[in-house]
PDB file of N, CA and C in Angstrom:
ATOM      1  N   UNK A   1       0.829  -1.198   0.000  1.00  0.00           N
ATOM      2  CA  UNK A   1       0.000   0.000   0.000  1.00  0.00           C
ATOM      3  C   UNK A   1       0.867   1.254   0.000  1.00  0.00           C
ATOM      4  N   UNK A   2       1.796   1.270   0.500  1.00  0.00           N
ATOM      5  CA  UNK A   2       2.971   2.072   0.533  1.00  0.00           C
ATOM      6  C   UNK A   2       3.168   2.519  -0.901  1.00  0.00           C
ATOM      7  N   UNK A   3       3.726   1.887  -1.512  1.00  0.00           N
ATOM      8  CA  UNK A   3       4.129   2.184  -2.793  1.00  0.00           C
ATOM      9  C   UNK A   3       2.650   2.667  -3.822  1.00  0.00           C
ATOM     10  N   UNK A   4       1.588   2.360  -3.304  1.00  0.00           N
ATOM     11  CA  UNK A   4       0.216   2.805  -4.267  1.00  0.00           C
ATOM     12  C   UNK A   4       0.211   4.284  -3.972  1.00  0.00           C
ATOM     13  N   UNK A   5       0.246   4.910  -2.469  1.00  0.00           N
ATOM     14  CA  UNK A   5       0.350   5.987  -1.835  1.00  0.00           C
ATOM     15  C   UNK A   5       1.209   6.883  -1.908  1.00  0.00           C
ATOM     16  N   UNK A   6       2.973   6.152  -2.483  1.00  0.00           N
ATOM     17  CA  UNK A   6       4.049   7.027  -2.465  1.00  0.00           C
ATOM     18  C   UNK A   6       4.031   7.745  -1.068  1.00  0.00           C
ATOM     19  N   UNK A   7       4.032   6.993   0.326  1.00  0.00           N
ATOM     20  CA  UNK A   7       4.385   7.302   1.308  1.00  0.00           C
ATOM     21  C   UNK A   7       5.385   7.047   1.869  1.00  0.00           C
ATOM     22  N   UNK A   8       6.005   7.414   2.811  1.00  0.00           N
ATOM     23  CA  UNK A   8       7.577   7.261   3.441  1.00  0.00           C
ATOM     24  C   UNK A   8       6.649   6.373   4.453  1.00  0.00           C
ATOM     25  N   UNK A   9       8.294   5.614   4.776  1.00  0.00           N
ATOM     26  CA  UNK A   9       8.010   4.355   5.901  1.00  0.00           C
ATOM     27  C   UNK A   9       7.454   4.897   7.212  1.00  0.00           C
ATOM     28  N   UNK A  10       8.028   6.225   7.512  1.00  0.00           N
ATOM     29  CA  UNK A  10       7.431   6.575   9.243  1.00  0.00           C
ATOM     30  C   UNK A  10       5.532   6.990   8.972  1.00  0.00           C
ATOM     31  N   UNK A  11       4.803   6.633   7.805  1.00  0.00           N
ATOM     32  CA  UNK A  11       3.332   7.117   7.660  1.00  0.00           C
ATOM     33  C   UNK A  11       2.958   5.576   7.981  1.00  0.00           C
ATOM     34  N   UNK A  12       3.743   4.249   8.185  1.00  0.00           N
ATOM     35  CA  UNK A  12       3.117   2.717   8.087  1.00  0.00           C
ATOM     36  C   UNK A  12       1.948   2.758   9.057  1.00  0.00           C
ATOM     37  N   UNK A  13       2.287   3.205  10.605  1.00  0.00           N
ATOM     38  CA  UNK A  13       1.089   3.139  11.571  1.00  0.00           C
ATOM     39  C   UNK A  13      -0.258   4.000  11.018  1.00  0.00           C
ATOM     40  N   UNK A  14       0.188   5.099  10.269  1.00  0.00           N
ATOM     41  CA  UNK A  14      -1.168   5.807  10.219  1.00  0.00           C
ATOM     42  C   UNK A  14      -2.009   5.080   8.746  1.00  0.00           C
ATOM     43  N   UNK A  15      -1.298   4.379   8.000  1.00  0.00           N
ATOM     44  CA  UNK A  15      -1.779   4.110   6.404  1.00  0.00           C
ATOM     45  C   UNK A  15      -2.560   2.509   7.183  1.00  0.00           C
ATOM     46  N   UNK A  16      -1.860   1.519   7.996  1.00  0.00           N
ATOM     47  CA  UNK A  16      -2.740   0.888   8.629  1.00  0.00           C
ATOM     48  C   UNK A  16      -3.943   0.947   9.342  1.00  0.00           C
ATOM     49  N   UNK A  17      -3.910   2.304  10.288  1.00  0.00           N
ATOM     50  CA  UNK A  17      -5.181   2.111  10.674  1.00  0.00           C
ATOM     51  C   UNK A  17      -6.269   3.015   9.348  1.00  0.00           C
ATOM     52  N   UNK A  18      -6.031   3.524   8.405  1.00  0.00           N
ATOM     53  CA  UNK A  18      -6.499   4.264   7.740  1.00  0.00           C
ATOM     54  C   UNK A  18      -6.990   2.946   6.713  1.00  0.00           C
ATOM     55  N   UNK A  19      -6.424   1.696   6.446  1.00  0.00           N
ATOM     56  CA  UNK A  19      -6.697   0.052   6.009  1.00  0.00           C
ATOM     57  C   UNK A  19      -7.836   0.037   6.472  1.00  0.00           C
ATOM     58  N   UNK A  20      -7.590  -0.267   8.072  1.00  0.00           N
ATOM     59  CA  UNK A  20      -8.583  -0.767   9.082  1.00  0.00           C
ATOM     60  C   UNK A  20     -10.199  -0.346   8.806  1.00  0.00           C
ATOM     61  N   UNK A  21      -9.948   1.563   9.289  1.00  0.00           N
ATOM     62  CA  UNK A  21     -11.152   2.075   8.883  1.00  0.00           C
ATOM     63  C   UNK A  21     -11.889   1.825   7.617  1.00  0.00           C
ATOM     64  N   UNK A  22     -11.129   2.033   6.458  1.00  0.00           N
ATOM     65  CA  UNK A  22     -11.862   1.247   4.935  1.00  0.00           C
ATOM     66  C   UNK A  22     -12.259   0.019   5.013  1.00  0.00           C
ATOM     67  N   UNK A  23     -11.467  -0.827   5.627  1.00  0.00           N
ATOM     68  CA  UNK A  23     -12.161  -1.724   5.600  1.00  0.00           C
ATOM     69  C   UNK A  23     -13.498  -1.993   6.386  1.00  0.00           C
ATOM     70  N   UNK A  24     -13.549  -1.501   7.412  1.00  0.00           N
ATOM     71  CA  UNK A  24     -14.996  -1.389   8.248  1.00  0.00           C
ATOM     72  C   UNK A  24     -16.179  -0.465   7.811  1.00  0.00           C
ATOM     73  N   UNK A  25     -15.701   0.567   7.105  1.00  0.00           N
ATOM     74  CA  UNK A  25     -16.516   0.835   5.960  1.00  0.00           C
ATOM     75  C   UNK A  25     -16.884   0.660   5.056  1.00  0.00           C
ATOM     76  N   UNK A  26     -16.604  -0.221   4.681  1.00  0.00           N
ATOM     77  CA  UNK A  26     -17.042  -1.312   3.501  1.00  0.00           C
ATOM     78  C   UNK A  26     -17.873  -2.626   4.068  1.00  0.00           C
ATOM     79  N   UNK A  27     -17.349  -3.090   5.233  1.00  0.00           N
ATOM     80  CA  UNK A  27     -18.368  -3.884   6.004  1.00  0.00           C
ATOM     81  C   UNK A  27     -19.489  -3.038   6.700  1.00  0.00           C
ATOM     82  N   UNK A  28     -19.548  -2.500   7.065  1.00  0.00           N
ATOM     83  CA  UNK A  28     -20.666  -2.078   7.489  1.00  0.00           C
ATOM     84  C   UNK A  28     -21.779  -1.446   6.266  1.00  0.00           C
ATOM     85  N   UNK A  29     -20.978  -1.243   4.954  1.00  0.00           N
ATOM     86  CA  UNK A  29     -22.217  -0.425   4.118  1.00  0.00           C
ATOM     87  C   UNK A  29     -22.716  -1.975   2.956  1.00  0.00           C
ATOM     88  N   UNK A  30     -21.885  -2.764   2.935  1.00  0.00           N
ATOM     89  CA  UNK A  30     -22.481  -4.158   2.423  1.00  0.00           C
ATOM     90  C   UNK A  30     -23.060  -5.041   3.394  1.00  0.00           C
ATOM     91  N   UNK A  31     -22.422  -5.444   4.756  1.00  0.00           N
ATOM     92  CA  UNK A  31     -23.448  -5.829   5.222  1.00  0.00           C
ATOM     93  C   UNK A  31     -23.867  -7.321   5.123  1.00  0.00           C
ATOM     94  N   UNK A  32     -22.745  -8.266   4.636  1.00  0.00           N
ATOM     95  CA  UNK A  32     -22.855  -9.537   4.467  1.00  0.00           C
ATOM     96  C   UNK A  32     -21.621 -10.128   5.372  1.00  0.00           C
ATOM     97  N   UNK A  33     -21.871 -11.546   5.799  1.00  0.00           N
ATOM     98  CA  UNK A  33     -21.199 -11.988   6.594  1.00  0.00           C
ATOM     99  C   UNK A  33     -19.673 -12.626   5.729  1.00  0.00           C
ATOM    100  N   UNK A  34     -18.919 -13.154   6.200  1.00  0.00           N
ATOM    101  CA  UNK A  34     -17.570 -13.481   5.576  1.00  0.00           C
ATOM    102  C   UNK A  34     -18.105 -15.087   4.743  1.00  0.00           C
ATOM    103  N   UNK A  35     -19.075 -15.579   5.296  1.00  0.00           N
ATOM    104  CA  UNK A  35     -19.378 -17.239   4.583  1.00  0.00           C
ATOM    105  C   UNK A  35     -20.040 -16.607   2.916  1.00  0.00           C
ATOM    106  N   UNK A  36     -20.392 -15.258   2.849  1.00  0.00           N
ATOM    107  CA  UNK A  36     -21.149 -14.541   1.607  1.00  0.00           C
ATOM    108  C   UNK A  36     -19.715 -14.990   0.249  1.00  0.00           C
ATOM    109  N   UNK A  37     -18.401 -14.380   1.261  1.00  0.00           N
ATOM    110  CA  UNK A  37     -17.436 -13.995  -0.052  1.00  0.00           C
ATOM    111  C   UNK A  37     -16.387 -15.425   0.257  1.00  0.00           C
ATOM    112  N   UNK A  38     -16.672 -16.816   0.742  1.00  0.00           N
ATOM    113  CA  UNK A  38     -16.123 -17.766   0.983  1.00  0.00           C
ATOM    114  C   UNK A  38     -16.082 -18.660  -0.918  1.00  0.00           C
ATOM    115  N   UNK A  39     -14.832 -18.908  -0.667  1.00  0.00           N
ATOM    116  CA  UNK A  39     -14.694 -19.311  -2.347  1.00  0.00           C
ATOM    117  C   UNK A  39     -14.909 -21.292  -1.448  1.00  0.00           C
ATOM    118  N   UNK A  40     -14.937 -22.066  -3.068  1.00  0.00           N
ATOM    119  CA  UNK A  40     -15.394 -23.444  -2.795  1.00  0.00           C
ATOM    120  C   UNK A  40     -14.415 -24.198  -1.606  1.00  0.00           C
ATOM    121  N   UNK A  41     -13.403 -23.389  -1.995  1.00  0.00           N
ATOM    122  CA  UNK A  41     -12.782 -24.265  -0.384  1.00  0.00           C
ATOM    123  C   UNK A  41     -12.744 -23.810   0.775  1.00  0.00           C
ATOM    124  N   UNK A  42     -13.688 -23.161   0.970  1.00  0.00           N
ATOM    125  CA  UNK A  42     -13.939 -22.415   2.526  1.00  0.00           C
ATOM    126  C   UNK A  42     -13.299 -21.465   2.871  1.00  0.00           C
ATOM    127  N   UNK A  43     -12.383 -20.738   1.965  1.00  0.00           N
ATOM    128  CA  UNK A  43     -11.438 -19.749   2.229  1.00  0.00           C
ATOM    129  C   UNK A  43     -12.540 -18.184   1.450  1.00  0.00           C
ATOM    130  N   UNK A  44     -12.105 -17.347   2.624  1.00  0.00           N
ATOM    131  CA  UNK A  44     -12.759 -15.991   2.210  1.00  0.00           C
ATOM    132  C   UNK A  44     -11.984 -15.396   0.642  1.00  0.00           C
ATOM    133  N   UNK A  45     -12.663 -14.817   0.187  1.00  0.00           N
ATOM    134  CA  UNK A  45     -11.991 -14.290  -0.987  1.00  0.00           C
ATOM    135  C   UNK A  45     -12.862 -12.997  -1.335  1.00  0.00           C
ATOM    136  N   UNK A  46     -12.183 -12.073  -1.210  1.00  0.00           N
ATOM    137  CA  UNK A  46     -12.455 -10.608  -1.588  1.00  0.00           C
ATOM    138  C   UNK A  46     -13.115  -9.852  -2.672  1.00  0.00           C
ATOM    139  N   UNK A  47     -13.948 -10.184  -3.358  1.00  0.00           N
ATOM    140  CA  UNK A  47     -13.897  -9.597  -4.816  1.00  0.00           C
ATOM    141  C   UNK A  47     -12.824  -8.627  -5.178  1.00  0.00           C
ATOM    142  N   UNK A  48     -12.122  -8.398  -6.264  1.00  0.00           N
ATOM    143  CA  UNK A  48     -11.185  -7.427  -6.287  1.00  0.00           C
ATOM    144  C   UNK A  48     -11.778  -6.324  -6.366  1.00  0.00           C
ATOM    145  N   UNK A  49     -13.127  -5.946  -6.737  1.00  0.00           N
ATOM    146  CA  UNK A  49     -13.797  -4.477  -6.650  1.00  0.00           C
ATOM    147  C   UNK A  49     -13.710  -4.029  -5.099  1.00  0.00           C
ATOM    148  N   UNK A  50     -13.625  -4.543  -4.015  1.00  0.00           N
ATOM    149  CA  UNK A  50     -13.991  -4.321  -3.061  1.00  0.00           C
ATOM    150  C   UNK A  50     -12.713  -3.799  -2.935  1.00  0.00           C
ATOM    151  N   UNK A  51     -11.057  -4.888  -2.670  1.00  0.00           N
ATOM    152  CA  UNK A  51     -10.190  -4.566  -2.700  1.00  0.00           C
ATOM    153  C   UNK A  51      -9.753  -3.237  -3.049  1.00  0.00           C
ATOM    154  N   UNK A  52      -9.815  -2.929  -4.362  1.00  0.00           N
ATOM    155  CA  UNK A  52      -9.999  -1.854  -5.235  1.00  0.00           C
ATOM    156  C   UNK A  52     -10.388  -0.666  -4.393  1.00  0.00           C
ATOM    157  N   UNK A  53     -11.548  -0.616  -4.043  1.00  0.00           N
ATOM    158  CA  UNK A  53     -12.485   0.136  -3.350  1.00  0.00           C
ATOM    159  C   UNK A  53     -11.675   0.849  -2.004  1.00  0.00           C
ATOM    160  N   UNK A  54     -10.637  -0.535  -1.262  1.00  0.00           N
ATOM    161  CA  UNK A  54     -10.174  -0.121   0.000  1.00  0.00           C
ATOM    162  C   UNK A  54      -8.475   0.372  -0.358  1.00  0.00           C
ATOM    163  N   UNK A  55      -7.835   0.418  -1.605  1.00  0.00           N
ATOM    164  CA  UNK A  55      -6.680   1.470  -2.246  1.00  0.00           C
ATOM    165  C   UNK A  55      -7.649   2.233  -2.265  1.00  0.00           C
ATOM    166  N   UNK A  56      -8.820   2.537  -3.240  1.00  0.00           N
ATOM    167  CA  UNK A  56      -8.699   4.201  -3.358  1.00  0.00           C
ATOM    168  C   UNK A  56      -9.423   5.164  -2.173  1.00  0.00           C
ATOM    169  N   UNK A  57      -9.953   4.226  -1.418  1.00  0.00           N
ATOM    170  CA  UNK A  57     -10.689   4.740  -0.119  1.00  0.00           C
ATOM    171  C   UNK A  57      -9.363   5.500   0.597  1.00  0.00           C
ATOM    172  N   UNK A  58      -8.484   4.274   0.803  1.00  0.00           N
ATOM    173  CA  UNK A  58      -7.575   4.723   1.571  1.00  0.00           C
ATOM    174  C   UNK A  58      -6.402   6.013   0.926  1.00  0.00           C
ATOM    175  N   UNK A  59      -6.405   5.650  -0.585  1.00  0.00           N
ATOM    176  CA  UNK A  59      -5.539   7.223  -1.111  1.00  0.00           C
ATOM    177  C   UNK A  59      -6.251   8.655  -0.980  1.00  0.00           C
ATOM    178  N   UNK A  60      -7.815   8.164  -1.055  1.00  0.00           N
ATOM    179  CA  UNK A  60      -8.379   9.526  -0.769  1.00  0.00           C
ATOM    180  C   UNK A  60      -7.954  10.112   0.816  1.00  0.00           C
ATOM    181  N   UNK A  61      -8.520   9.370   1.929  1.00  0.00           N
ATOM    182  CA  UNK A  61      -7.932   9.635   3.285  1.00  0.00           C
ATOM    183  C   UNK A  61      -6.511  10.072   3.048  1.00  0.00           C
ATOM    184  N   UNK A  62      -5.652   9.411   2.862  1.00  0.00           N
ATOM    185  CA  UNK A  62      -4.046   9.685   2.983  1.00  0.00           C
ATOM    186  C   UNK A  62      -4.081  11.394   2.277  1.00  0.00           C
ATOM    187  N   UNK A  63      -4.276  11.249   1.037  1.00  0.00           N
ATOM    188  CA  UNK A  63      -4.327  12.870   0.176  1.00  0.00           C
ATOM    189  C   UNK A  63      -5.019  13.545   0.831  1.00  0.00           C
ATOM    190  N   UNK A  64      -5.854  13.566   1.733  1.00  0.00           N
ATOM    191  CA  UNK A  64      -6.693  14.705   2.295  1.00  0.00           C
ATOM    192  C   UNK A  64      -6.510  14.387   4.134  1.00  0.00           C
ATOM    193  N   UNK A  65      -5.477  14.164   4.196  1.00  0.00           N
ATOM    194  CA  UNK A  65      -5.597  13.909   6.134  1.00  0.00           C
ATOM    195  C   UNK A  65      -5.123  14.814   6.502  1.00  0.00           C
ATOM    196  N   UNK A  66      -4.537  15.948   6.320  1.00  0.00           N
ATOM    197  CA  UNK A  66      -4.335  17.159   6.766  1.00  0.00           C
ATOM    198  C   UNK A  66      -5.363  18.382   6.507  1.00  0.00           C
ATOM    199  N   UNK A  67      -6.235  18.283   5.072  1.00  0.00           N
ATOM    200  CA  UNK A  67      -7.368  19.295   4.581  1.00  0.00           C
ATOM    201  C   UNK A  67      -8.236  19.144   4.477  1.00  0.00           C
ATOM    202  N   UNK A  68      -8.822  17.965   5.192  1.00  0.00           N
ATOM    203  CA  UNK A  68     -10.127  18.128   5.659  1.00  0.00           C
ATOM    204  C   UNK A  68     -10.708  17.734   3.955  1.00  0.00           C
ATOM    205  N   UNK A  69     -10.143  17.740   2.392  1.00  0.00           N
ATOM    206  CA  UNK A  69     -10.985  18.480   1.543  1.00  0.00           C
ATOM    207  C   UNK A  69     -12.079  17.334   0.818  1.00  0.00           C
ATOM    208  N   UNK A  70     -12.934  17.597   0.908  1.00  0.00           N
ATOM    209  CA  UNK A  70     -14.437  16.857   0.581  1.00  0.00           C
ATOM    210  C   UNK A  70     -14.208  16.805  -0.930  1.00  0.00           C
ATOM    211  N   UNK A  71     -13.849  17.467  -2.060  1.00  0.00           N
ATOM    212  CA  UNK A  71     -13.639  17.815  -3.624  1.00  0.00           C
ATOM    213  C   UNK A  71     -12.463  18.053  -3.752  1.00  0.00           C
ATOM    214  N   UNK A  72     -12.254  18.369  -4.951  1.00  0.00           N
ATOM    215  CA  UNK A  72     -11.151  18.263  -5.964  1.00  0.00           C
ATOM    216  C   UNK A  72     -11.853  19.271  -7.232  1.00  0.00           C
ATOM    217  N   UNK A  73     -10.672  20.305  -7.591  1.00  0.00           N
ATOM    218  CA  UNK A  73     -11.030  20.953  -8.850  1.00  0.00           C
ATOM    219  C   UNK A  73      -9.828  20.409 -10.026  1.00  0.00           C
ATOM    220  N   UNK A  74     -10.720  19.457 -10.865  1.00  0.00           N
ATOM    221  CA  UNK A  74      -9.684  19.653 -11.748  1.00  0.00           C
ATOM    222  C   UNK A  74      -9.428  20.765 -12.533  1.00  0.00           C
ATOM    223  N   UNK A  75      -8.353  21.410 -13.884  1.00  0.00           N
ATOM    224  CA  UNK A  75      -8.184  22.314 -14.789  1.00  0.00           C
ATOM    225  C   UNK A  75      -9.297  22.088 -15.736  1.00  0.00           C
ATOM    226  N   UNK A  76      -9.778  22.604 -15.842  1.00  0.00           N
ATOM    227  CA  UNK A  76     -10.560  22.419 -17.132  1.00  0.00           C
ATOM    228  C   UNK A  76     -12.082  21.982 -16.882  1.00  0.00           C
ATOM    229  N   UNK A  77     -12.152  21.292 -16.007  1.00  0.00           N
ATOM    230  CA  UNK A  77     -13.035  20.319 -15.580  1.00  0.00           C
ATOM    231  C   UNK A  77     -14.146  20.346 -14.128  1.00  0.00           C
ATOM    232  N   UNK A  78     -15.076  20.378 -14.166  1.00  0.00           N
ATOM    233  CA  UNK A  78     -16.120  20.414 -13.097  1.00  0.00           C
ATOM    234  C   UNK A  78     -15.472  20.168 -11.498  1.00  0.00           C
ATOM    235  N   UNK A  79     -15.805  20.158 -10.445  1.00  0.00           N
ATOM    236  CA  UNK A  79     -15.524  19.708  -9.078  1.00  0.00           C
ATOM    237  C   UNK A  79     -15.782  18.382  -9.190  1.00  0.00           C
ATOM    238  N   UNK A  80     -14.891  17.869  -8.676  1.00  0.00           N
ATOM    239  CA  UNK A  80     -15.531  16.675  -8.103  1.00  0.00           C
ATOM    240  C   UNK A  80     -16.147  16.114  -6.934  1.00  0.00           C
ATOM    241  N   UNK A  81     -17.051  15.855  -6.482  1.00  0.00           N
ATOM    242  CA  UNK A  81     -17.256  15.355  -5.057  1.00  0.00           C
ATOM    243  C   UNK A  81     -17.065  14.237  -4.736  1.00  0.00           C
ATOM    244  N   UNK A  82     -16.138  13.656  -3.926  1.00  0.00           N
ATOM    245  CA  UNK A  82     -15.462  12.497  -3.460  1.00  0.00           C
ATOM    246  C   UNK A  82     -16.743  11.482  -2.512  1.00  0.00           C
ATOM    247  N   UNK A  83     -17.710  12.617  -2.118  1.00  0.00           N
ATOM    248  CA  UNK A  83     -18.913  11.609  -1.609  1.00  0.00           C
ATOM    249  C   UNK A  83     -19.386  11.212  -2.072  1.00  0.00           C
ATOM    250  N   UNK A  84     -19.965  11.449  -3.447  1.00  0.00           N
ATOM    251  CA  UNK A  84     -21.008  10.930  -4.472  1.00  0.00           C
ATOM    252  C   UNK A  84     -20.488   9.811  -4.806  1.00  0.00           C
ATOM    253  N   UNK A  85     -19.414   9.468  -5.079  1.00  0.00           N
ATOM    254  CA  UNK A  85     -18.816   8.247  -5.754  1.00  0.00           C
ATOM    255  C   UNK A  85     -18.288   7.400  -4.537  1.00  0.00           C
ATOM    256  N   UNK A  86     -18.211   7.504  -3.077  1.00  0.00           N
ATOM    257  CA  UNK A  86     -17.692   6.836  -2.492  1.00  0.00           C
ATOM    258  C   UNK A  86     -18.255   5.157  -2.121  1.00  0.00           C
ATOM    259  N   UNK A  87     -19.543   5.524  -2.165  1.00  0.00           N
ATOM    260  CA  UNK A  87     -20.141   3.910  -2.068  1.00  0.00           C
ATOM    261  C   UNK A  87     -19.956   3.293  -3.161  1.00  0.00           C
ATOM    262  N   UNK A  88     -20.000   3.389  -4.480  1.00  0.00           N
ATOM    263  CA  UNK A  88     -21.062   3.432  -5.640  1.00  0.00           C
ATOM    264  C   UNK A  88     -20.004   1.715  -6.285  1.00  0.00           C
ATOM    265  N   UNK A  89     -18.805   1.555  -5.624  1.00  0.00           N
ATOM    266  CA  UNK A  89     -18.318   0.437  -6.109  1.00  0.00           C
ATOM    267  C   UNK A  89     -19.046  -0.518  -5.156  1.00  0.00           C
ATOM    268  N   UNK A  90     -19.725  -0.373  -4.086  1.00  0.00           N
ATOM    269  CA  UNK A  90     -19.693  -1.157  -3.281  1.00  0.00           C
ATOM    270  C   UNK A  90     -21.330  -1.899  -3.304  1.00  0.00           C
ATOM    271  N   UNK A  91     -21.793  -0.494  -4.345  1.00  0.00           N
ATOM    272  CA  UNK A  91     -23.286  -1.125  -4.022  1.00  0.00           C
ATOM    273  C   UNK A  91     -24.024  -2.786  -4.569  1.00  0.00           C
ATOM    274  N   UNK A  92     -22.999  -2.856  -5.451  1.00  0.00           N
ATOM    275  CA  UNK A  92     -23.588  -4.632  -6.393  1.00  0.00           C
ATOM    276  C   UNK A  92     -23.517  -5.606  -4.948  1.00  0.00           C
ATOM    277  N   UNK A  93     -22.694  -5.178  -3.979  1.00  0.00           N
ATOM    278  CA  UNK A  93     -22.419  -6.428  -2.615  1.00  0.00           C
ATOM    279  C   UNK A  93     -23.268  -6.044  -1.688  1.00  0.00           C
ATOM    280  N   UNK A  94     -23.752  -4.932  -1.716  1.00  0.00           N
ATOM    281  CA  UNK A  94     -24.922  -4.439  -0.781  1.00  0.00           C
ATOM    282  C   UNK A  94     -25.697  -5.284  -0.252  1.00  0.00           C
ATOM    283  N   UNK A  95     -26.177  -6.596   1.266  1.00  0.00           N
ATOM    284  CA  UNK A  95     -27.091  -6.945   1.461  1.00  0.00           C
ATOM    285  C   UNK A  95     -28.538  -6.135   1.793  1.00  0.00           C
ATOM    286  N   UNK A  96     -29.557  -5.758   1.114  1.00  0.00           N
ATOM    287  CA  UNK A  96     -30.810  -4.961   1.558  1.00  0.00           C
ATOM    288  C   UNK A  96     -31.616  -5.584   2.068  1.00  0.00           C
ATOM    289  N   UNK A  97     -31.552  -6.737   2.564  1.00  0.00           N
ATOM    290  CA  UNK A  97     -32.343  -7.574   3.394  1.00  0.00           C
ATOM    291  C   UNK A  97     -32.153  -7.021   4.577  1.00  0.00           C
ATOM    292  N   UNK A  98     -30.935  -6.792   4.917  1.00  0.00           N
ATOM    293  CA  UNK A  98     -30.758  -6.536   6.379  1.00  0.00           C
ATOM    294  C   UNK A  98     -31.208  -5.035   6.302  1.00  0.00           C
ATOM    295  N   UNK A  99     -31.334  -5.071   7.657  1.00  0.00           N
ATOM    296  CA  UNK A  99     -31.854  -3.603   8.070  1.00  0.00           C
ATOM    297  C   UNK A  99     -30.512  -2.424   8.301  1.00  0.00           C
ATOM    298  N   UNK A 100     -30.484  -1.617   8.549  1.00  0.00           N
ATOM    299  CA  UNK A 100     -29.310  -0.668   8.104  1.00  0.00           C
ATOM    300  C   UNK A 100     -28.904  -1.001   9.528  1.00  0.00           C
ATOM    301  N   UNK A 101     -27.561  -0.949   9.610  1.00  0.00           N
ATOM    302  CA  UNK A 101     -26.599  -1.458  10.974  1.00  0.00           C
ATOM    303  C   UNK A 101     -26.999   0.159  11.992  1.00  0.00           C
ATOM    304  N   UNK A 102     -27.321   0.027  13.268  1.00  0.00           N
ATOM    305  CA  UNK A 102     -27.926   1.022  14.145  1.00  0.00           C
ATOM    306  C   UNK A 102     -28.828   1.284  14.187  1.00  0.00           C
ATOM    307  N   UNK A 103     -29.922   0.416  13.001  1.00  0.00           N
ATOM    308  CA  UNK A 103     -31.696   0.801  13.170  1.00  0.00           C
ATOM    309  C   UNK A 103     -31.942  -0.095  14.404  1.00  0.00           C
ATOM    310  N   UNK A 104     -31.345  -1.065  14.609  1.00  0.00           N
ATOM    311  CA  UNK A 104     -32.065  -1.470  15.878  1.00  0.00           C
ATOM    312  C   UNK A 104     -32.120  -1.113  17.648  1.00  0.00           C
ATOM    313  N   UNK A 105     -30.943  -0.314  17.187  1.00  0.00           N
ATOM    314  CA  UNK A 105     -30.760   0.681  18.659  1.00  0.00           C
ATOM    315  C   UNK A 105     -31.608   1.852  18.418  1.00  0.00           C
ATOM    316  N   UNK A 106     -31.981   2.566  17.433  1.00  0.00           N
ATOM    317  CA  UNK A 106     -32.822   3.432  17.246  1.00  0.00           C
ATOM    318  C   UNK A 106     -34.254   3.130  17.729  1.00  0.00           C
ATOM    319  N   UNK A 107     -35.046   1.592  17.543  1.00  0.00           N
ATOM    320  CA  UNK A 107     -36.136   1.245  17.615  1.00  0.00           C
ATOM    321  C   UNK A 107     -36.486   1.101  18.946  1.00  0.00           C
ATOM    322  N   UNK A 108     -35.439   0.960  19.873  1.00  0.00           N
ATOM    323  CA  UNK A 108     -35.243   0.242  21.486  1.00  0.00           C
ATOM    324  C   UNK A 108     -35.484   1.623  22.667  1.00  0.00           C
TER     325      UNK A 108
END
């Protein structure tokens, strides 16, 4: 991940837990258990979109952990908003059966 980021070795603790968080954001907005992405020999296996999903999750965090910045202006080119697109790889794994993670503390 280092080398995707072009970060120096003393950023390893912060680019890990910055892993961590993507990755729990991605579990919590799909929402399926680990037996969902289990390949025929019982071993978990990732889709690579997801993978995918947790590099650029995590280059966005890394590029913006000092500025706070929500967009991007390119030259030439419209804003971008980094929220609009942030789920949008994730939604084909989406379980919608389940109820959204914290509706049931809401109901109690």
């Amino acid at each position: 991940m280092r080398g995707y980021l072009r970060a120096d070795p003393h950023d390893d603790p912060l680019i890990e837990r910055m892993i961590d968080a993507a990755k729990r954001r991605a579990d919590r907005y799909v929402q399926r258990d680990e037996e969902y992405f289990e390949n025929e020999n019982g071993e978990v296996e990732i889709p690579p979109d997801i993978e995918l999903w947790v590099y650029k999750t995590v280059g966005r965090m890394y590029e913006r952990r000092a500025s706070g910045l929500s967009q991007q202006q390119i030259a030439g080119a419209e804003n971008i908003f980094w929220e609009a697109e942030d789920m949008q790889e994730l939604w084909p794994y989406r379980n919608l059966s389940r109820p959204p993670l914290g509706a049931e503390e809401e109901e109690e």
